[in-house]
C-alpha atoms as a PDB file:
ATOM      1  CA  UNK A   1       4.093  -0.769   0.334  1.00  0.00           C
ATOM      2  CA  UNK A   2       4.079   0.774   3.751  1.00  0.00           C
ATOM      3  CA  UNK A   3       0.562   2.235   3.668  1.00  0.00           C
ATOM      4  CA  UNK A   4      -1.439  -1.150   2.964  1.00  0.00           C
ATOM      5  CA  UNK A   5       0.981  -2.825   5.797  1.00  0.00           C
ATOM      6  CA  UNK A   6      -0.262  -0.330   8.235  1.00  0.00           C
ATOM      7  CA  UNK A   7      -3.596  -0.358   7.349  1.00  0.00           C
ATOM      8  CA  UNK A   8      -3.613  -4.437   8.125  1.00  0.00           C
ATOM      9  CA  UNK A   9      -2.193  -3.763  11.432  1.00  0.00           C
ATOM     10  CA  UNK A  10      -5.138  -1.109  12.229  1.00  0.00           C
ATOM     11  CA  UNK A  11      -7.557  -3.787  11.296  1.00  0.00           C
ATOM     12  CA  UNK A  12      -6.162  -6.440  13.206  1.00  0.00           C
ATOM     13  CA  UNK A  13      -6.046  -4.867  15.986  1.00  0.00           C
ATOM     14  CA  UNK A  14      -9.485  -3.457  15.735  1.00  0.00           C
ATOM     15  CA  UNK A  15     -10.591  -7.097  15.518  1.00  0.00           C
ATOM     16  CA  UNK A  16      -8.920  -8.618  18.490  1.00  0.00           C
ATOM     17  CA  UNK A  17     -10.508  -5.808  20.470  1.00  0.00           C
ATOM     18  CA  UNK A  18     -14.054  -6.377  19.313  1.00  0.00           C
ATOM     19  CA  UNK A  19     -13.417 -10.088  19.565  1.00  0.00           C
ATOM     20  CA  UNK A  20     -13.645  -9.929  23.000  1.00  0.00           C
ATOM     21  CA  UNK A  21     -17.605 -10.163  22.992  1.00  0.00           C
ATOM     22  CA  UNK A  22     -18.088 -13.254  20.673  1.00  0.00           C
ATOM     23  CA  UNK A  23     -15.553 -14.387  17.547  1.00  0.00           C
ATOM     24  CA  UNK A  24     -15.575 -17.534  14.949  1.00  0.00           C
ATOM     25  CA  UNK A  25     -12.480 -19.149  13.973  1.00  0.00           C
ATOM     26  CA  UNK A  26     -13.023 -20.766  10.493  1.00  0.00           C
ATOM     27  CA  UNK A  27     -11.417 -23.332   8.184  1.00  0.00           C
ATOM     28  CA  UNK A  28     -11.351 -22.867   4.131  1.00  0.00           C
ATOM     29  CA  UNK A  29     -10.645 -25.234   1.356  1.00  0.00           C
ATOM     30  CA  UNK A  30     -11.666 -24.552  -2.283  1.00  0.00           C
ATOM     31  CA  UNK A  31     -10.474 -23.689  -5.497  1.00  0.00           C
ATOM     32  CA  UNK A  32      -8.329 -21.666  -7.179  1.00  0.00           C
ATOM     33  CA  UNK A  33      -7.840 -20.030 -10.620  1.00  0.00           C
ATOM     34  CA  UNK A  34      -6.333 -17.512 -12.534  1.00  0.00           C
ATOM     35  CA  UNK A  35      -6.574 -14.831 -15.582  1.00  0.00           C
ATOM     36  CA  UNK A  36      -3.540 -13.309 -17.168  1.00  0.00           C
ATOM     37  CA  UNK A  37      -1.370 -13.083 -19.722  1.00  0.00           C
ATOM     38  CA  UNK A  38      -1.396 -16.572 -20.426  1.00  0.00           C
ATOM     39  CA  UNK A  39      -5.004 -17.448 -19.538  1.00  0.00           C
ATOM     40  CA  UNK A  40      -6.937 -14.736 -21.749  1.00  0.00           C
ATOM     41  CA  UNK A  41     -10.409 -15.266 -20.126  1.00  0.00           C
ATOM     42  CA  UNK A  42     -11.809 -14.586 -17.148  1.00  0.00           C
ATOM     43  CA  UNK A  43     -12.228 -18.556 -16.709  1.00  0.00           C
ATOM     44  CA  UNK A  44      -9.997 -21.235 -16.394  1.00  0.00           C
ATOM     45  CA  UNK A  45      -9.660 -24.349 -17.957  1.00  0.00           C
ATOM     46  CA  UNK A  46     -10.983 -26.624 -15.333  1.00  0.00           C
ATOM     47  CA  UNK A  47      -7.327 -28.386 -15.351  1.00  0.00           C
ATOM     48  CA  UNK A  48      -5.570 -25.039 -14.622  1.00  0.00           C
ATOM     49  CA  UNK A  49      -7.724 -24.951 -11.145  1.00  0.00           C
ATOM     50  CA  UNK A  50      -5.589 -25.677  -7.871  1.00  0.00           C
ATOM     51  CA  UNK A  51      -6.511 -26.082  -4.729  1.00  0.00           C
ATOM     52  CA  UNK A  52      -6.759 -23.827  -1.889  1.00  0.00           C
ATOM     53  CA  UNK A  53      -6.932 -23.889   1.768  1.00  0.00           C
ATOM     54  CA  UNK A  54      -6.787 -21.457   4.391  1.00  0.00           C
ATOM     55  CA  UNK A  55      -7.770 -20.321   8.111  1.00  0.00           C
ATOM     56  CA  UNK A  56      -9.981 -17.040   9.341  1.00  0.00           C
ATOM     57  CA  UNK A  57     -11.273 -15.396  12.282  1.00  0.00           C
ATOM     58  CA  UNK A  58     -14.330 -12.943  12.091  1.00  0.00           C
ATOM     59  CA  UNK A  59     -16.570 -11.040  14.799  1.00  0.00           C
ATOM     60  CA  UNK A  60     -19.255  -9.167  14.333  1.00  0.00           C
ATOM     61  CA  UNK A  61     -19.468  -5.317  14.497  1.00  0.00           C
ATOM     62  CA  UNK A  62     -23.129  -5.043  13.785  1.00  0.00           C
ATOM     63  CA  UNK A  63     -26.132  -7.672  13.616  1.00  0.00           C
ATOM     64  CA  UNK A  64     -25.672  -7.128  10.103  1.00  0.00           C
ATOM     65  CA  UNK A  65     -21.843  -5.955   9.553  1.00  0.00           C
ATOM     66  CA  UNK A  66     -18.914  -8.598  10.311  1.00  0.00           C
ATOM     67  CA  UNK A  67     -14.981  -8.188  10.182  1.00  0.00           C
ATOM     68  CA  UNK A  68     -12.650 -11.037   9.185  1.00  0.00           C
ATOM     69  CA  UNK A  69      -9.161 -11.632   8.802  1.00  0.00           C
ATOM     70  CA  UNK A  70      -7.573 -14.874   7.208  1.00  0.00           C
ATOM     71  CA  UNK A  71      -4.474 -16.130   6.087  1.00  0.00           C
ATOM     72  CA  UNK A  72      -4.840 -18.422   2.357  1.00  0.00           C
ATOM     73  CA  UNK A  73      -2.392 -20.500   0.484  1.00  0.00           C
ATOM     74  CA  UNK A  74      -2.707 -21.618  -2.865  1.00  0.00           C
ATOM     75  CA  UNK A  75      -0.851 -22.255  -6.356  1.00  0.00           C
ATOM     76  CA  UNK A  76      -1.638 -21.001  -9.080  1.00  0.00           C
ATOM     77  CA  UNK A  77      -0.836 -22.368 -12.764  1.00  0.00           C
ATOM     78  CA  UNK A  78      -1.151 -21.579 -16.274  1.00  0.00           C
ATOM     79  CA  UNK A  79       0.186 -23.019 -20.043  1.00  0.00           C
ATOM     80  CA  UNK A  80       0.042 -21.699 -23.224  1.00  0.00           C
ATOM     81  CA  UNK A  81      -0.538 -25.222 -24.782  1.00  0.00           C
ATOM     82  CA  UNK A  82      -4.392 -25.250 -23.469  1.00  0.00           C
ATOM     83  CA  UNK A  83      -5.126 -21.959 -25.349  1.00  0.00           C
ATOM     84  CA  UNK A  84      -5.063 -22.058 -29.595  1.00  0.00           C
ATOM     85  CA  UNK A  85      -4.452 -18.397 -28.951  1.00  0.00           C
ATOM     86  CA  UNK A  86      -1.258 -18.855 -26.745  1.00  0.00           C
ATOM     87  CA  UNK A  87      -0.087 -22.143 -28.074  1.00  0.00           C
ATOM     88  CA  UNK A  88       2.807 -20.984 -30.624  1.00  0.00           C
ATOM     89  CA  UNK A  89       4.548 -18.780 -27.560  1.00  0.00           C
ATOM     90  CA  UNK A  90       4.472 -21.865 -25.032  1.00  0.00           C
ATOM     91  CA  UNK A  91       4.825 -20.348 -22.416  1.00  0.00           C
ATOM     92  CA  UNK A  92       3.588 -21.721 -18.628  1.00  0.00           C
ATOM     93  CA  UNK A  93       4.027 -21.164 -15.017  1.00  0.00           C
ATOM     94  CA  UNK A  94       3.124 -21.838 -11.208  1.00  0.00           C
ATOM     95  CA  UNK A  95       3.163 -19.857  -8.673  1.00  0.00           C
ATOM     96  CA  UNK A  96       3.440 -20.696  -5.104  1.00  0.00           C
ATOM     97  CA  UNK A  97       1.078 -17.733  -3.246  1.00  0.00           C
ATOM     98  CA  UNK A  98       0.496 -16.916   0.446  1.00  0.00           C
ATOM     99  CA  UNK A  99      -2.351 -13.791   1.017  1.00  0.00           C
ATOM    100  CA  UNK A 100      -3.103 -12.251   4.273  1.00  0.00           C
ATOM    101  CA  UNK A 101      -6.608 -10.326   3.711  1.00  0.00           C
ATOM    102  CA  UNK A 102      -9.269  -8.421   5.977  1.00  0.00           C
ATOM    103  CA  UNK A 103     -12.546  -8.336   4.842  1.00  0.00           C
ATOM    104  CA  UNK A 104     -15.759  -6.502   5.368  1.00  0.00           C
ATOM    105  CA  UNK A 105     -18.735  -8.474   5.360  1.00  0.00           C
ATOM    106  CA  UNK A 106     -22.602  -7.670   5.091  1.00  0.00           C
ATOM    107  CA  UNK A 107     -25.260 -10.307   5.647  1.00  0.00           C
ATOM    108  CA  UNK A 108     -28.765  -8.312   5.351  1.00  0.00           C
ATOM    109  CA  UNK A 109     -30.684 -11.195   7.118  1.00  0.00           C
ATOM    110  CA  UNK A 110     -27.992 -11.156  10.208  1.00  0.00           C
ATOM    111  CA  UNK A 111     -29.979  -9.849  12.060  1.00  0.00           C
ATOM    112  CA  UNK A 112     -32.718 -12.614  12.094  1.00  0.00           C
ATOM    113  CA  UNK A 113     -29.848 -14.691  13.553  1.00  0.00           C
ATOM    114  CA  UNK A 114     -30.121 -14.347  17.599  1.00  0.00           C
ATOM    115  CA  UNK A 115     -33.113 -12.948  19.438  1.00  0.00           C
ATOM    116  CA  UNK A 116     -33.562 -12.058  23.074  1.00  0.00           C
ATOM    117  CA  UNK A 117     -36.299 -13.558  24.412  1.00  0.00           C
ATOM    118  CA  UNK A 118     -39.266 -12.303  27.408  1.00  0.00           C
ATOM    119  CA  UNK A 119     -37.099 -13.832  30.364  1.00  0.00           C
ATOM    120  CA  UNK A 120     -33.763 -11.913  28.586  1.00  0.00           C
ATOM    121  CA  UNK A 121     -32.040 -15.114  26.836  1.00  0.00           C
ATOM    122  CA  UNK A 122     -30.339 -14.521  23.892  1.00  0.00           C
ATOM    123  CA  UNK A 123     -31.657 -17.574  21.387  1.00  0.00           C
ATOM    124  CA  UNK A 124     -30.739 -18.091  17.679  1.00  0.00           C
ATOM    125  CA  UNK A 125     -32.588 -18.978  14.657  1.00  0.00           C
ATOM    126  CA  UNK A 126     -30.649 -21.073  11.928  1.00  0.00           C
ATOM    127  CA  UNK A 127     -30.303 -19.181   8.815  1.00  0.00           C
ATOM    128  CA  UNK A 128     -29.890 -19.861   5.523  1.00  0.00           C
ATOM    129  CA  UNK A 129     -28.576 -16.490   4.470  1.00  0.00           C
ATOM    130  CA  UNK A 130     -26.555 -14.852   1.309  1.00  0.00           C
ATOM    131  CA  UNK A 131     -23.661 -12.073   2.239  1.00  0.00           C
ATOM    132  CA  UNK A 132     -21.266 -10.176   0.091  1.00  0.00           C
ATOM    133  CA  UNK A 133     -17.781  -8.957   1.056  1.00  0.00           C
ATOM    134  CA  UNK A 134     -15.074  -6.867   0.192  1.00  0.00           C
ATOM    135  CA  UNK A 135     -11.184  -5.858   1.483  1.00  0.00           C
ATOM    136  CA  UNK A 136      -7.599  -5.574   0.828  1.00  0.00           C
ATOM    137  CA  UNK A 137      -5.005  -7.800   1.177  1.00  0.00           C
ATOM    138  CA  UNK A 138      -0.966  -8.056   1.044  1.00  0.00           C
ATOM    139  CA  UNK A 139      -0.153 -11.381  -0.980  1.00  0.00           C
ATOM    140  CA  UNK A 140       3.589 -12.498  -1.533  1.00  0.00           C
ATOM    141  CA  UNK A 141       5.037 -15.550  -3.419  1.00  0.00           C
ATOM    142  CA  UNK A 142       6.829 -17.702  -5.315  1.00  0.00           C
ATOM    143  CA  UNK A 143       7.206 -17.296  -9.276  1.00  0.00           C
ATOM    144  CA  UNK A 144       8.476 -20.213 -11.632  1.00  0.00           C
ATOM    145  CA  UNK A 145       7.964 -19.026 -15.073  1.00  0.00           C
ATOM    146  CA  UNK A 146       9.527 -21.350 -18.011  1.00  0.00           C
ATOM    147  CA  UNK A 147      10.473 -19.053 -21.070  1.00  0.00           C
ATOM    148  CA  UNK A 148      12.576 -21.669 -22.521  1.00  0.00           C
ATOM    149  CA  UNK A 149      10.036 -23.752 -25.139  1.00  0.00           C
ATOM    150  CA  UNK A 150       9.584 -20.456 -26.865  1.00  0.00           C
ATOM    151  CA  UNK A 151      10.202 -21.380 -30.634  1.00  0.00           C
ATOM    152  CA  UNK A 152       9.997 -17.351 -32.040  1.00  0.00           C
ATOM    153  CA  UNK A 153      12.371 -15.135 -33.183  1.00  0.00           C
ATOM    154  CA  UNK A 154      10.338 -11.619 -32.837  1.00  0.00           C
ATOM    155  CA  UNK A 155      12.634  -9.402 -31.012  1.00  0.00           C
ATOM    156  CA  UNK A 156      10.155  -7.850 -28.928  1.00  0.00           C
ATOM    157  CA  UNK A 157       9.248 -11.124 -27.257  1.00  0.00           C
ATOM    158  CA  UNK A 158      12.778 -12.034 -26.758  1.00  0.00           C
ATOM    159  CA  UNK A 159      13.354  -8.667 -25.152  1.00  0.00           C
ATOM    160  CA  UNK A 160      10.288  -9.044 -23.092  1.00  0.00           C
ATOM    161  CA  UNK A 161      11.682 -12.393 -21.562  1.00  0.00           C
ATOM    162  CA  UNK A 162      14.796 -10.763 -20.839  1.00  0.00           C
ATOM    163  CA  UNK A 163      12.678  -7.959 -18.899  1.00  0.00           C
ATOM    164  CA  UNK A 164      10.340 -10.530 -17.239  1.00  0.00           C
ATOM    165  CA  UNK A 165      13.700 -12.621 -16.128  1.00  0.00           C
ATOM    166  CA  UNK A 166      15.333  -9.638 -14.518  1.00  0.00           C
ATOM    167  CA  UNK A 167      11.958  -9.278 -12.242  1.00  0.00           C
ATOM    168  CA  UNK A 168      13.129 -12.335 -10.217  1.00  0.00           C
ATOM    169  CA  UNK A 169      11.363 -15.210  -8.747  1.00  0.00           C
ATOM    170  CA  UNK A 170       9.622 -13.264  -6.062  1.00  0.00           C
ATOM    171  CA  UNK A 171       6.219 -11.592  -5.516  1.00  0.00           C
ATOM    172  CA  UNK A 172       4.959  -9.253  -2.676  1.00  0.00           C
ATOM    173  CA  UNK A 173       1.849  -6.855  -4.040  1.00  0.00           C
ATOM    174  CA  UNK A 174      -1.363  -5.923  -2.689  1.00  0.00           C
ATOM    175  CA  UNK A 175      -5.393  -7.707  -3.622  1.00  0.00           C
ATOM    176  CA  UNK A 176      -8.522  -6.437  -3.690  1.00  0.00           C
ATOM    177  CA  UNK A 177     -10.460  -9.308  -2.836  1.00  0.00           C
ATOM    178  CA  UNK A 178     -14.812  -9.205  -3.739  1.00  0.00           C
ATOM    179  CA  UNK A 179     -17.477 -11.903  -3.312  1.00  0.00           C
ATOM    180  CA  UNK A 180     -20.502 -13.193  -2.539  1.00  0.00           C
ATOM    181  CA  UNK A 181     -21.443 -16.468  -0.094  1.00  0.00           C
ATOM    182  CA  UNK A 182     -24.084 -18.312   1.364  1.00  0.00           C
ATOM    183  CA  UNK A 183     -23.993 -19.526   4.618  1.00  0.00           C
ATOM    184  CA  UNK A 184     -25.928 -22.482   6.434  1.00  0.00           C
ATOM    185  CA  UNK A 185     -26.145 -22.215   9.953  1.00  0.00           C
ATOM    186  CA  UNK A 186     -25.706 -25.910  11.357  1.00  0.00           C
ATOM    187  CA  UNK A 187     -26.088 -25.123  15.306  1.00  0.00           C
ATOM    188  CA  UNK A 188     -25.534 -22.699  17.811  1.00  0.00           C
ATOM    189  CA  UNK A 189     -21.757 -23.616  17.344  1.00  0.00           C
ATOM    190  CA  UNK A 190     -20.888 -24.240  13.874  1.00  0.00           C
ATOM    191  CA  UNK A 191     -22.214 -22.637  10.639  1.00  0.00           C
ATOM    192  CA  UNK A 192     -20.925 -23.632   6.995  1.00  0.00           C
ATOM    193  CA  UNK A 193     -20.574 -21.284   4.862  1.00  0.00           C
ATOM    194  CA  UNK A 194     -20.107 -21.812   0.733  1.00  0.00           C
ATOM    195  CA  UNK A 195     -18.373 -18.335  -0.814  1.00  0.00           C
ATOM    196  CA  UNK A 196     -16.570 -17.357  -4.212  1.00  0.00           C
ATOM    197  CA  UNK A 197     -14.382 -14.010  -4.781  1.00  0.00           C
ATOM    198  CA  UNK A 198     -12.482 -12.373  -7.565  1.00  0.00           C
ATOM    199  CA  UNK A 199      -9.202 -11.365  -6.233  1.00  0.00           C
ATOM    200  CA  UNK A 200      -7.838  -7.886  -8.340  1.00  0.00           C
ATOM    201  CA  UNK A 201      -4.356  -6.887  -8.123  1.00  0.00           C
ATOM    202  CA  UNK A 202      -1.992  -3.989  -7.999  1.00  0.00           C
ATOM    203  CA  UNK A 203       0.638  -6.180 -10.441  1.00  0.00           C
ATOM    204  CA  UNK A 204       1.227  -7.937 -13.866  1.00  0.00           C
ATOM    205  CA  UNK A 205       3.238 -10.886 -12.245  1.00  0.00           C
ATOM    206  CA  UNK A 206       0.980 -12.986 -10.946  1.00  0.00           C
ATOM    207  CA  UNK A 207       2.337 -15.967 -13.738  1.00  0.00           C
ATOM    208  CA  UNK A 208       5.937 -14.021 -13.840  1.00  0.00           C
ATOM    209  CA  UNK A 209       5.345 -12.702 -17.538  1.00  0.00           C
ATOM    210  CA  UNK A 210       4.375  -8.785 -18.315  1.00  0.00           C
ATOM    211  CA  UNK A 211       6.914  -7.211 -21.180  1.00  0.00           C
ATOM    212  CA  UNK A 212       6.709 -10.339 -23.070  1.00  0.00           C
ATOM    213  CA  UNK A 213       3.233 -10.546 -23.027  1.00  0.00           C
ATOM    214  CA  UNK A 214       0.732  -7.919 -22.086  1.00  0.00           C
ATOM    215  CA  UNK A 215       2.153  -5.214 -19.925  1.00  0.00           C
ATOM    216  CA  UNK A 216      -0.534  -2.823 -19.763  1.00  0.00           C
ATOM    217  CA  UNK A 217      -3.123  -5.362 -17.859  1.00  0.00           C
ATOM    218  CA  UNK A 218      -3.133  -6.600 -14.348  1.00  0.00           C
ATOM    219  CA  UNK A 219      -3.805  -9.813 -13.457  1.00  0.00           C
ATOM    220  CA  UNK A 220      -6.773 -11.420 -11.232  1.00  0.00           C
ATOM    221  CA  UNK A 221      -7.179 -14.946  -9.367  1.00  0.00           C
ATOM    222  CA  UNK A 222     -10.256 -16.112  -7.970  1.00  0.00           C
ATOM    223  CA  UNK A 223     -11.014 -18.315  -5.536  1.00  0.00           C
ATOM    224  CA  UNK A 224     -13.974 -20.188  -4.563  1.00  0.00           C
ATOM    225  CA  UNK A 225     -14.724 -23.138  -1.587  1.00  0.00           C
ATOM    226  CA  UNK A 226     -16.492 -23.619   1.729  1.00  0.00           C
ATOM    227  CA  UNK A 227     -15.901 -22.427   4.967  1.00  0.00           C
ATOM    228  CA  UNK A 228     -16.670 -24.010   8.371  1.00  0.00           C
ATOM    229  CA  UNK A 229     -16.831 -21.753  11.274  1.00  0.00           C
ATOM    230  CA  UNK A 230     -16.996 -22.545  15.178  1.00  0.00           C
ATOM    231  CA  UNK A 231     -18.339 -19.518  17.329  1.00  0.00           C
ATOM    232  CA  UNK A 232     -16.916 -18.869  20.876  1.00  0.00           C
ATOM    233  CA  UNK A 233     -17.411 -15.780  22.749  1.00  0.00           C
ATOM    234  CA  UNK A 234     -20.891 -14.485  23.060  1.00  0.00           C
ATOM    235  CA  UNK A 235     -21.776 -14.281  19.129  1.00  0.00           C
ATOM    236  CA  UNK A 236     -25.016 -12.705  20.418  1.00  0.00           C
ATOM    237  CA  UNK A 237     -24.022  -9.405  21.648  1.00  0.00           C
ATOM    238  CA  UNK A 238     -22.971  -6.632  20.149  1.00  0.00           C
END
């Protein structure tokens, strides 16, 4: 777990220095949801979505290239009982979760953004403009995973729980967080910016179930909202 710590702190760093010559400090809320061993798709019910909120700071290291770092909390739930698949184990779960991620981020019409002009003014343009993005990030949590409605008897599930039990109630693993977005500039000062990601992961106990379940898959949470950005700095220099 060292090596993706150290790698954050890198990145951070390289962020507050290039900061220096124009940054945005953004707000997130959106929604959350999750695919594991109790949700078997790669959608949720819409009643297993939770909400998410968050805070980020990019700058840009190109006209076209931006870095980003932000800090998201969210919960994330699951039941057996809103799955014909699931319902005869019963399981369900929350999960309290707390990610700190830095992202890449390439907007291929950034540069149409700001423009110097004949006197040497640096204007801007407002765009409407798509970007994808892509990162790492070291997520930690709370589990709260309720074995007990299980009405079975097969001895491999039973042993499973006692496996999935002695894992404990808490989470620290690493994401691998891809999306896409739009964003909307609104003025000089504030751009909106509407984005969705799939969030992979390096473990199986994202709900707090593996051996009784699945234990060969990892599970995924995505996440999905809008995020409003104010600019300081000089955003048009690079």
């Amino acid at each position: 777990m060292k090596e993706p710590v150290i790698l954050l702190y890198l990145l951070l760093s390289m962020t507050l220095i290039r900061a220096q010559s124009g940054w945005e400090v953004g707000v997130f809320a959106g929604l959350a949801a999750y695919s594991g061993d109790v949700n078997p798709t790669l959608t949720s019910r819409f009643k297993d979505f939770t909400p998410s909120i968050g805070l980020t700071t990019r700058t840009n290291l190109s006209k076209r290239f931006g870095f980003r770092v932000g800090l998201t909390y969210l919960k994330l739930k699951g039941d057996d009982e809103h799955y014909e698949s699931r319902e005869s184990r019963d399981f369900n779960f929350n999960t309290n979760l707390v990610e700190l991620g830095v992202v890449g981020e390439w907007e291929p019409f950034g540069a149409n953004r700001f423009f110097t002009d004949a006197e040497g003014k640096i204007n801007m343009d407002k765009l409407i403009s798509p970007y994808l993005f892509a990162g790492v990030g070291l997520m930690g949590g709370g589990l709260n995973t309720d074995f007990s409605n299980y009405p079975g008897k097969n001895e491999q599930i039973i042993a499973g729980i006692k496996k999935d039990r002695a894992y404990g109630n808490s989470l620290l693993s690493v994401s691998l967080p891809i999306g896409l977005g739009l964003k909307f500039d609104l003025s000089e000062k504030f751009t909106l910016a509407v984005e969705g990601s799939i969030r992979g992961s390096f473990t199986d106990y994202l709900d707090g179930i593996s051996f009784s379940a699945s234990p060969g898959a990892k599970d995924i949470y995505m996440n999905m909202g809008i995020v409003v950005y104010r600019r300081f700095g000089n955003p048009g220099a690079e």
